[in-house]
Protein backbone atom coordinates (compact mmCIF):
# COMPACT_ATOMS: atom_id res chain seq x y z
CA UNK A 1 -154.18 50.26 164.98
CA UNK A 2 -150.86 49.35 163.41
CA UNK A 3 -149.05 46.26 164.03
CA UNK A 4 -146.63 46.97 165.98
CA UNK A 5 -149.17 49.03 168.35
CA UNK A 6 -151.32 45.84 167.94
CA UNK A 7 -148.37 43.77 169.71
CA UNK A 8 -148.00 46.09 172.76
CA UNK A 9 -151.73 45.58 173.32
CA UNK A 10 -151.11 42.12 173.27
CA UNK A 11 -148.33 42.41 175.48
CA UNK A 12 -150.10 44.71 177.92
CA UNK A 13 -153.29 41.94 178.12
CA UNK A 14 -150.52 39.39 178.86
CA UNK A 15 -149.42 41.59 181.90
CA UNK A 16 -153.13 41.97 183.00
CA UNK A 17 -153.45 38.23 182.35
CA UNK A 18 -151.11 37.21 184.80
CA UNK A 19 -151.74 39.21 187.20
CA UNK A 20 -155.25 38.11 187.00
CA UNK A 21 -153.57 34.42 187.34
CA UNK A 22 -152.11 35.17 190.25
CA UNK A 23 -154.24 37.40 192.72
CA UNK A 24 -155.89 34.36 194.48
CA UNK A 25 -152.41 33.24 194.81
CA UNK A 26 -149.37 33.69 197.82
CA UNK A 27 -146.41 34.97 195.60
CA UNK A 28 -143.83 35.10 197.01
CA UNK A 29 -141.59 38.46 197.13
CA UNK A 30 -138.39 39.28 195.83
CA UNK A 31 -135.10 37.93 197.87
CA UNK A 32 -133.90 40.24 200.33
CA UNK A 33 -130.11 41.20 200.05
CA UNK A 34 -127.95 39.68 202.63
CA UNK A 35 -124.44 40.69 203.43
CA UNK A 36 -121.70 38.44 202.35
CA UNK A 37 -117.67 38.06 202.64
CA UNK A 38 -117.26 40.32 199.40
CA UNK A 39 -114.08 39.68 197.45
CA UNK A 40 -114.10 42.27 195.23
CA UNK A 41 -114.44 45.61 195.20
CA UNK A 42 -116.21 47.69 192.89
CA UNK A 43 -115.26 51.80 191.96
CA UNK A 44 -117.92 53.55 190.08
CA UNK A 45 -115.20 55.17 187.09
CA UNK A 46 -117.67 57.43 185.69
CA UNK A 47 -121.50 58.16 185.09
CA UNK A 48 -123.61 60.10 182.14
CA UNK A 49 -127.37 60.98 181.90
CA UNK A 50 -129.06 59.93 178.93
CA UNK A 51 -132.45 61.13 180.13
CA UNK A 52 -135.83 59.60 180.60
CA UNK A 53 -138.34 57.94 182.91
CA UNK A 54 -138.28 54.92 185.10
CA UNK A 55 -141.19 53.18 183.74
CA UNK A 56 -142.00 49.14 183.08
CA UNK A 57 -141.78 49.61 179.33
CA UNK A 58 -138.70 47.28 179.11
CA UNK A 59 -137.33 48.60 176.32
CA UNK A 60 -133.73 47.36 175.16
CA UNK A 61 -132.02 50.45 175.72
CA UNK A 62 -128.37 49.27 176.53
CA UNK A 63 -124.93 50.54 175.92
CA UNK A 64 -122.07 49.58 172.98
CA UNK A 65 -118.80 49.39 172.94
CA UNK A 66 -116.45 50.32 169.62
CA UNK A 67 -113.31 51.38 169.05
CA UNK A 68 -112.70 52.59 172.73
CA UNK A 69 -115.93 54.59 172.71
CA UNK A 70 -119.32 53.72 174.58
CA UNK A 71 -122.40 54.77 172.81
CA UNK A 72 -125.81 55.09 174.67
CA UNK A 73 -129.32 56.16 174.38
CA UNK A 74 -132.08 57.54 176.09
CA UNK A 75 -136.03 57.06 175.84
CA UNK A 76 -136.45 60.54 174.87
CA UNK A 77 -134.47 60.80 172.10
CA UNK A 78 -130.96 61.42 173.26
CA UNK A 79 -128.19 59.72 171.44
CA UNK A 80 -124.48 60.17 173.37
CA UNK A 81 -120.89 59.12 172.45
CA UNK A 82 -118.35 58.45 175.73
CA UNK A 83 -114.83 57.55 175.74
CA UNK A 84 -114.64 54.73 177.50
CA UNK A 85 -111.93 55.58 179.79
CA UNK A 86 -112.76 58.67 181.15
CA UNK A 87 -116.40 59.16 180.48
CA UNK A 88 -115.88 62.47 178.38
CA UNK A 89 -118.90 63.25 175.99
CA UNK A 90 -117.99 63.25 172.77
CA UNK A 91 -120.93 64.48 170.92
CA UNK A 92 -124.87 64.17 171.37
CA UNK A 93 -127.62 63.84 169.39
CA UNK A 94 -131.49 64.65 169.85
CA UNK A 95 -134.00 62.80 167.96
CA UNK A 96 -137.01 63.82 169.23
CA UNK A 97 -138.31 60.71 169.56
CA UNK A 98 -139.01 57.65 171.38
CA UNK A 99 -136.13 55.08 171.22
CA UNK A 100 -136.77 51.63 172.47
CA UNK A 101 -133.99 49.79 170.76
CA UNK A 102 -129.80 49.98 170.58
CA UNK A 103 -127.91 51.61 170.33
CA UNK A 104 -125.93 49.04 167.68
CA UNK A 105 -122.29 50.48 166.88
CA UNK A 106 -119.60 49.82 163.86
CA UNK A 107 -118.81 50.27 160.41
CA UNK A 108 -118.59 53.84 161.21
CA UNK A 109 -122.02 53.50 162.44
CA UNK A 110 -124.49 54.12 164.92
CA UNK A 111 -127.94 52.52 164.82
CA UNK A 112 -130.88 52.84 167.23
CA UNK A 113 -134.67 52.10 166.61
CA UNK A 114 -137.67 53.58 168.14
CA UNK A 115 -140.90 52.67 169.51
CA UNK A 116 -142.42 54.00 166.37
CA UNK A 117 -140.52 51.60 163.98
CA UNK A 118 -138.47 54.07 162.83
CA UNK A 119 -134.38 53.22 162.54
CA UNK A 120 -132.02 55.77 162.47
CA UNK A 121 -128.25 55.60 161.63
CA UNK A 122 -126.09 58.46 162.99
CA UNK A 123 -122.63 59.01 161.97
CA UNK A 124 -120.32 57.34 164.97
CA UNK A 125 -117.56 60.29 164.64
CA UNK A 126 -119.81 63.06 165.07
CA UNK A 127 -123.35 62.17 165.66
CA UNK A 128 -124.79 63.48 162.34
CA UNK A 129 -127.89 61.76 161.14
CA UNK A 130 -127.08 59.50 157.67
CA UNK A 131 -130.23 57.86 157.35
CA UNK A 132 -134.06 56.97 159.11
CA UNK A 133 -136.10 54.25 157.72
CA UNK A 134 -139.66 53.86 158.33
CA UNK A 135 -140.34 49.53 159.42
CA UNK A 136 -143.36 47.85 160.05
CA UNK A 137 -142.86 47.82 163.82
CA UNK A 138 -141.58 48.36 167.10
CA UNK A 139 -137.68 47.60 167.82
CA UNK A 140 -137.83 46.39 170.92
CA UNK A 141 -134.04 44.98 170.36
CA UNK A 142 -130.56 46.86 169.13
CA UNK A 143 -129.82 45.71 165.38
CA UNK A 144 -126.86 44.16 164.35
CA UNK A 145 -124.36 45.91 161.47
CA UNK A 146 -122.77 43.68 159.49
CA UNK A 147 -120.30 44.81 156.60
CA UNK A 148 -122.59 45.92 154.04
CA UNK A 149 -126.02 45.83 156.18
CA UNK A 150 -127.69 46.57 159.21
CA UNK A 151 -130.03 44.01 160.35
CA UNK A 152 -133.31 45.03 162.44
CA UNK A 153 -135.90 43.15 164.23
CA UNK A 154 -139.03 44.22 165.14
CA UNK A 155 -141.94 43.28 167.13
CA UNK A 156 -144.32 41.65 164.43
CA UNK A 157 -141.63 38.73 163.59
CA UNK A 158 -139.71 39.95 160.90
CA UNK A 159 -136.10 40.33 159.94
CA UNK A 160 -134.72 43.06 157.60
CA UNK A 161 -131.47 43.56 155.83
CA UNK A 162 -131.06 47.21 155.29
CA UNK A 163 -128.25 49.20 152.93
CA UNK A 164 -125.57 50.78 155.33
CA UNK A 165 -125.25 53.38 153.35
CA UNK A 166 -128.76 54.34 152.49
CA UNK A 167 -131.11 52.36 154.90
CA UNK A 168 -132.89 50.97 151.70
CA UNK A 169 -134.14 47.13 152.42
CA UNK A 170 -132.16 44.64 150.86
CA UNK A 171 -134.59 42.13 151.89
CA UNK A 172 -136.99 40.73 154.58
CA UNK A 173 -137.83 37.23 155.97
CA UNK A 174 -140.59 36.80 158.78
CA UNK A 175 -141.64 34.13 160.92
CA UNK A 176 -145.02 33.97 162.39
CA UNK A 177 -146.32 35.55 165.94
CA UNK A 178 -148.82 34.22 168.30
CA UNK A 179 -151.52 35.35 169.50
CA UNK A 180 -149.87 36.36 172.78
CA UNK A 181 -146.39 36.64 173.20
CA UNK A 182 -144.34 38.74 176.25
CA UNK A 183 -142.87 42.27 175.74
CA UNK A 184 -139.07 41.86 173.87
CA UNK A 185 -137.51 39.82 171.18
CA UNK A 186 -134.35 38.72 170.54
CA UNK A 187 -131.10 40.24 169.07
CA UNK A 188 -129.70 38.53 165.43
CA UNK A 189 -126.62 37.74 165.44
CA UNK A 190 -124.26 37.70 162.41
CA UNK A 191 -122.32 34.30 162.18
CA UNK A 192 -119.85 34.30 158.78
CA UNK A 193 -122.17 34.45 156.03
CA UNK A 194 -125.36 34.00 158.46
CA UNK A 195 -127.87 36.17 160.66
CA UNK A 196 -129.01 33.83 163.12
CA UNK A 197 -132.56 35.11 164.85
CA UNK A 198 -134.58 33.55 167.82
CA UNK A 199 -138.33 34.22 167.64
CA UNK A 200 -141.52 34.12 169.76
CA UNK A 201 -142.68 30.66 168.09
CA UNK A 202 -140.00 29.34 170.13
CA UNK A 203 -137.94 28.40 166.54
CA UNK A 204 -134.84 29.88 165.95
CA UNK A 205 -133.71 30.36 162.14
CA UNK A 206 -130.44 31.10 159.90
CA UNK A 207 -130.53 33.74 157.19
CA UNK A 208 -127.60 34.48 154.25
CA UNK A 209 -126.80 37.96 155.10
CA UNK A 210 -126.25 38.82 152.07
CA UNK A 211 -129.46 37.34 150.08
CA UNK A 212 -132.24 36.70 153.00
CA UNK A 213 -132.61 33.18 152.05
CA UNK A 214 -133.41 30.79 154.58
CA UNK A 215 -130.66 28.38 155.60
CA UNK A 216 -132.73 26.34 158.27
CA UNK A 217 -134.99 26.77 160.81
CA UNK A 218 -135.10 24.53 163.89
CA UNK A 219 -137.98 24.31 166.85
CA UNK A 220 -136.12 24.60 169.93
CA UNK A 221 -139.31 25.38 171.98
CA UNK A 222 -142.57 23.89 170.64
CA UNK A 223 -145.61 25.00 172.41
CA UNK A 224 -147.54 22.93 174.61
CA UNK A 225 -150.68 23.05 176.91
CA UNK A 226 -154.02 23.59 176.27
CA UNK A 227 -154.29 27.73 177.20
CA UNK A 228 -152.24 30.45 175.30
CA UNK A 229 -150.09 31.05 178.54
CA UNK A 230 -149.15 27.65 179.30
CA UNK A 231 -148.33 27.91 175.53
CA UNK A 232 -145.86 30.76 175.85
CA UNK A 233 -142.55 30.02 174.02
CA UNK A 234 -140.78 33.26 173.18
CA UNK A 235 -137.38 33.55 172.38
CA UNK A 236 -136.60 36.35 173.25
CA UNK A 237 -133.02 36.53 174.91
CA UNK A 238 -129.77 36.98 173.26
CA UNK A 239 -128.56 34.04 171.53
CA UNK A 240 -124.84 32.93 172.10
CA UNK A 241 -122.57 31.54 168.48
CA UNK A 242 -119.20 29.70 169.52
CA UNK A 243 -117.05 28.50 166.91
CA UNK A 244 -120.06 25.70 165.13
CA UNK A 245 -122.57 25.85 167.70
CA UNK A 246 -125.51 27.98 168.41
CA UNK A 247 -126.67 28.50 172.41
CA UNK A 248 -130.33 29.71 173.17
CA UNK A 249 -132.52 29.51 176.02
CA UNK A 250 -136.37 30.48 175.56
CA UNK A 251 -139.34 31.45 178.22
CA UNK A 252 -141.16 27.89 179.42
CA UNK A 253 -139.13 25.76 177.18
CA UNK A 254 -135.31 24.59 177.00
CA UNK A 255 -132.00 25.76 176.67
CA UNK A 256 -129.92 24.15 174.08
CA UNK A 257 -127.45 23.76 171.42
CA UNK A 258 -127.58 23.30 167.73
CA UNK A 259 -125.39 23.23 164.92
CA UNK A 260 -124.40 26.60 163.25
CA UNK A 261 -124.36 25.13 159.90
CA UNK A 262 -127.77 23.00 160.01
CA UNK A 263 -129.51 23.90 162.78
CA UNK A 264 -129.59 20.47 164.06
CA UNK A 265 -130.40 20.17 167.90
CA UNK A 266 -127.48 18.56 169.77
CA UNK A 267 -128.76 18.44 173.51
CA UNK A 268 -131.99 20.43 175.06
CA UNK A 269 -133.15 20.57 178.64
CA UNK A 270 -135.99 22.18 180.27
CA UNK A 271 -135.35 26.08 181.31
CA UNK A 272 -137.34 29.26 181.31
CA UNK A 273 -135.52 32.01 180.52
CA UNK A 274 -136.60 35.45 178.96
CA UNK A 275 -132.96 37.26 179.92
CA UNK A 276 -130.60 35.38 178.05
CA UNK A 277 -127.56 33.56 178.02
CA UNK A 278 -123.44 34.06 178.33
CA UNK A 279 -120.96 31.79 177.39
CA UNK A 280 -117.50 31.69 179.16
CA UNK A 281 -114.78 28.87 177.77
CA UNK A 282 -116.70 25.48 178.56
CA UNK A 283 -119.20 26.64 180.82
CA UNK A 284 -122.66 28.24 180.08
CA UNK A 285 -124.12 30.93 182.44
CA UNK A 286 -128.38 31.28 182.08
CA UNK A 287 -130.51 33.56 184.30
CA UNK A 288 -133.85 31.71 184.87
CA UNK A 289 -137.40 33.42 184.59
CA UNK A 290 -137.23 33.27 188.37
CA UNK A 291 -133.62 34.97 188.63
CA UNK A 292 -132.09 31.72 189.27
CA UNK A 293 -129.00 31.96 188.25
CA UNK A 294 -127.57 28.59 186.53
CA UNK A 295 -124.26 27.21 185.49
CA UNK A 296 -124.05 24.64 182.80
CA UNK A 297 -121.77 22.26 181.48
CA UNK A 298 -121.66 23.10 177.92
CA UNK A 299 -121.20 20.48 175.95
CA UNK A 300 -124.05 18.71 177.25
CA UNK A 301 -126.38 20.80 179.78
CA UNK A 302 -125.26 19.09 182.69
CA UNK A 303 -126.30 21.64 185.78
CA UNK A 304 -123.16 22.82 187.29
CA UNK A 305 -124.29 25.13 190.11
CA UNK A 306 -127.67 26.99 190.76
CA UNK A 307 -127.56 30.79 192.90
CA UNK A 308 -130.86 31.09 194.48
CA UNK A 309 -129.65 34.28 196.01
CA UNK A 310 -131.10 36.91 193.61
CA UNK A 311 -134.51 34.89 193.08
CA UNK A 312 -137.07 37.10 191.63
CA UNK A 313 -135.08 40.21 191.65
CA UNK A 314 -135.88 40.64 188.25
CA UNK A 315 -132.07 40.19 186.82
CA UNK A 316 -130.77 40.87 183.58
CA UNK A 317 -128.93 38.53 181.16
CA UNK A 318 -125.28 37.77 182.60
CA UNK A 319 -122.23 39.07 181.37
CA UNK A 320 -118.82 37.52 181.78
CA UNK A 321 -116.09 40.14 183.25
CA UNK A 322 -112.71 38.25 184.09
CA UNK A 323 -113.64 35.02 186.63
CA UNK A 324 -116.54 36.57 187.09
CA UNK A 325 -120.68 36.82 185.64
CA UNK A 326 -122.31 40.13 186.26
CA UNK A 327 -125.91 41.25 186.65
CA UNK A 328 -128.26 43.83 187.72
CA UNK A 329 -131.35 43.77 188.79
CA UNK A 330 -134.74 45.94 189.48
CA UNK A 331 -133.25 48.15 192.46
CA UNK A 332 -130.26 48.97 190.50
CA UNK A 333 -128.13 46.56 192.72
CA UNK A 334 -125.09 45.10 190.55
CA UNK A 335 -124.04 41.79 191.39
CA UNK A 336 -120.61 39.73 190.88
CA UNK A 337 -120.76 36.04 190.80
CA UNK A 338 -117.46 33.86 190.87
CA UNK A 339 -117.59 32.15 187.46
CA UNK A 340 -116.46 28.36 189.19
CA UNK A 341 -118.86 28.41 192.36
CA UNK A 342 -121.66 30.69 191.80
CA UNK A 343 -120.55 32.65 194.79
CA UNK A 344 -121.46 36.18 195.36
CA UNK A 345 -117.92 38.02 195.15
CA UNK A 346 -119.05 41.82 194.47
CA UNK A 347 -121.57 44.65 194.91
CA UNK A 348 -122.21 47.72 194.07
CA UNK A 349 -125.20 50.51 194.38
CA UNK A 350 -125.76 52.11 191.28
CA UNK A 351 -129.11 54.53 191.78
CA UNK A 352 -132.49 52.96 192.70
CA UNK A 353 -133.71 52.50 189.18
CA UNK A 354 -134.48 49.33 187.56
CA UNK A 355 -131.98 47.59 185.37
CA UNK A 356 -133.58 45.58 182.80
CA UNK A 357 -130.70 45.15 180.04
CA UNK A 358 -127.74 43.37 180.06
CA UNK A 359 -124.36 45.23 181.28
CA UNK A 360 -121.80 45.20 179.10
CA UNK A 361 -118.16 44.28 180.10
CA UNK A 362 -115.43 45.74 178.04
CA UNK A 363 -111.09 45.81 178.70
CA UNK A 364 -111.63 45.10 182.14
CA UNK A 365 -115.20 48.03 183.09
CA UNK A 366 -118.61 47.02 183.13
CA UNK A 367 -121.19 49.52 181.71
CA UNK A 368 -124.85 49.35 182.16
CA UNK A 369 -127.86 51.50 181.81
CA UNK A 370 -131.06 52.28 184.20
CA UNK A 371 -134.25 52.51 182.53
CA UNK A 372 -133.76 55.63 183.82
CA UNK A 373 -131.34 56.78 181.42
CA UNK A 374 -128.53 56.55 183.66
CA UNK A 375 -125.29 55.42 182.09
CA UNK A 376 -122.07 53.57 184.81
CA UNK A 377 -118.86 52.84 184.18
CA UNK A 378 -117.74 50.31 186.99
CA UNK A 379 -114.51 49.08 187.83
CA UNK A 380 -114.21 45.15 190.11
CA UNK A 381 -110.91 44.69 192.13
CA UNK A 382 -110.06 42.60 194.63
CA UNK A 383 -109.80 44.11 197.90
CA UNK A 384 -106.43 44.93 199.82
């Protein structure tokens, strides 16, 4: 068994785990929708099919944005370009394979990663296949291109810098796994002169992009309790960079903020969050592990407002659109919450698929993706 086929058993027996946990136990069900005094409302612009099946893989399959295109893939192998206005397909691509990760777009490229740790770079102008490298495992999150690199993650903790051009490695830094971790990791992102990377230690660490050499490494998370699944610490959300600072949130730990440059810890507090995080000027917007949705004050944590709404609707990480946060959830319901009060403002029906990544919210549209394959363009306004 390889490694990367070695983690999904390990995140399967996690799933088995805690359902074994829990079936002497009342848990409690998903919150029902309710109607509300909507604000907005919401036009569906335009919709694609990517292909593939609605299964509980969660694999980050999740549009991009560049250069006024969307780019989007499927779990069988389809690879699509969309203007962004109208939704006409520019080109398409078949790999033949199972993608689980990206797509990542720029530089004139287009990167997604596959459940066989394979990466594959297609040409953003016409969808012609540059490279494929072979990694050690599963992407389970879309890379990150930076000038002269693309930089991949993959399931069994480690960080590669790979040649644009070629898809040669340039150089590779790991951290270690546990035992037993849950399904995902987290995205790098490219600060200046650093890739900054959350892992499922619960540490998050800073890389020179160019060289791989470790700039710090800071434990936002540590484990504690006596079994592996109190002990669960993963990081595996998107992390948020704002001018010096460095915003994270990991599963059973905290949500905090450290200093781009030294990794020093400025303020923590307690959260669980697997989802992810979204900044908007001074304000901090978290989705709990119980799709609680949280506003905090961000230079020091202080709780804002709490939306108990959406509880265990299985959300995805917010995004900000205007005054607004957006997310989705397991039923394919899209929600718009005002940015101030938490209030539910917006919405919209998009199939009855699960949504399990992030939207995206670009020049005023929000696009998302059903594990299903399908692909929205959505338009908020406020009503007449």
């Amino acid at each position: 068994m390889t490694r990367h086929s070695a983690h999904r058993a390990v995140a399967a027996s996690l799933a088995l785990a805690l359902v074994a946990c829990d079936k002497d136990k009342d848990i409690e069900p998903p919150a029902k929708l309710v109607d509300f005094d909507a604000t907005l409302a919401i036009e569906r612009v335009w919709s694609a099919s990517l292909g593939g099946k609605d299964r509980a893989l969660r694999l980050a399959l999740a549009p991009a944005a560049a250069d006024g295109r969307v780019y989007a893939a499927g779990g069988q192998g389809q690879v699509a370009a969309f203007d962004a206005r109208s939704g006409r397909n520019l080109w398409r691509s078949e790999l033949k394979i199972g993608l689980s990760g990206g797509p990542a777009a720029g530089s004139g490229l287009v990167v997604v990663g596959s459940s066989d740790g394979e990466l594959f770079a297609l040409d953003a102008a016409s969808g012609a296949r540059r490279w494929a490298t072979r990694l050690s495992g599963e992407v389970l999150t879309a890379p990150v291109i930076a000038a002269q690199a693309v930089i991949v993650r993959t399931v069994d903790g480690r960080v590669r810098a790979l040649a644009s051009d070629t898809g040669k490695e340039i150089w590779s830094n790991e951290q270690p796994v546990p035992r037993l971790t849950l399904r995902g990791t987290s995205r790098p992102v490219i600060a200046g002169d650093a890739v900054v990377c959350g892992f499922d230690n619960g540490k998050v660490a800073a890389y020179g992009v160019a060289s791989g050499d470790t700039l710090w490494e800071a434990a936002v998370s540590p484990p504690h309790g006596r079994t592996e699944l109190e002990r669960l610490v993963d990081i595996d959300g998107a992390l948020q960079v704002s001018g010096h600072d460095v915003f994270v949130a990991g599963f059973q730990g905290r949500v905090a903020m450290l200093a781009l440059d030294s990794g020093q810890v400025w303020w923590a507090r307690e959260a669980s969050s697997y989802r992810g995080l979204a900044l908007a000027g001074d304000t901090i917007f978290l989705v709990s592990a119980d799709s609680k949705v949280l506003a905090l004050r961000r230079r020091d944590g202080t709780p804002l407002w709490q939306q108990d709404r959406l509880a265990r609707r299985g959300l995805t990480a917010p995004v900000v659109d205007g005054d607004t946060i957006v997310v989705a959830d397991f039923e394919g319901h899209v929600h718009w919450l005002d940015q101030a009060s938490g209030a539910l403002v917006g919405r919209a029906a998009t199939s009855k698929g699960r949504i399990t990544n992030a939207p995206i919210a670009v020049d005023g549209l929000v696009f998302l993706q059903s594990d299903a394959g399908q692909l929205y363009a959505l338009r908020a306004h406020p009503r007449k």
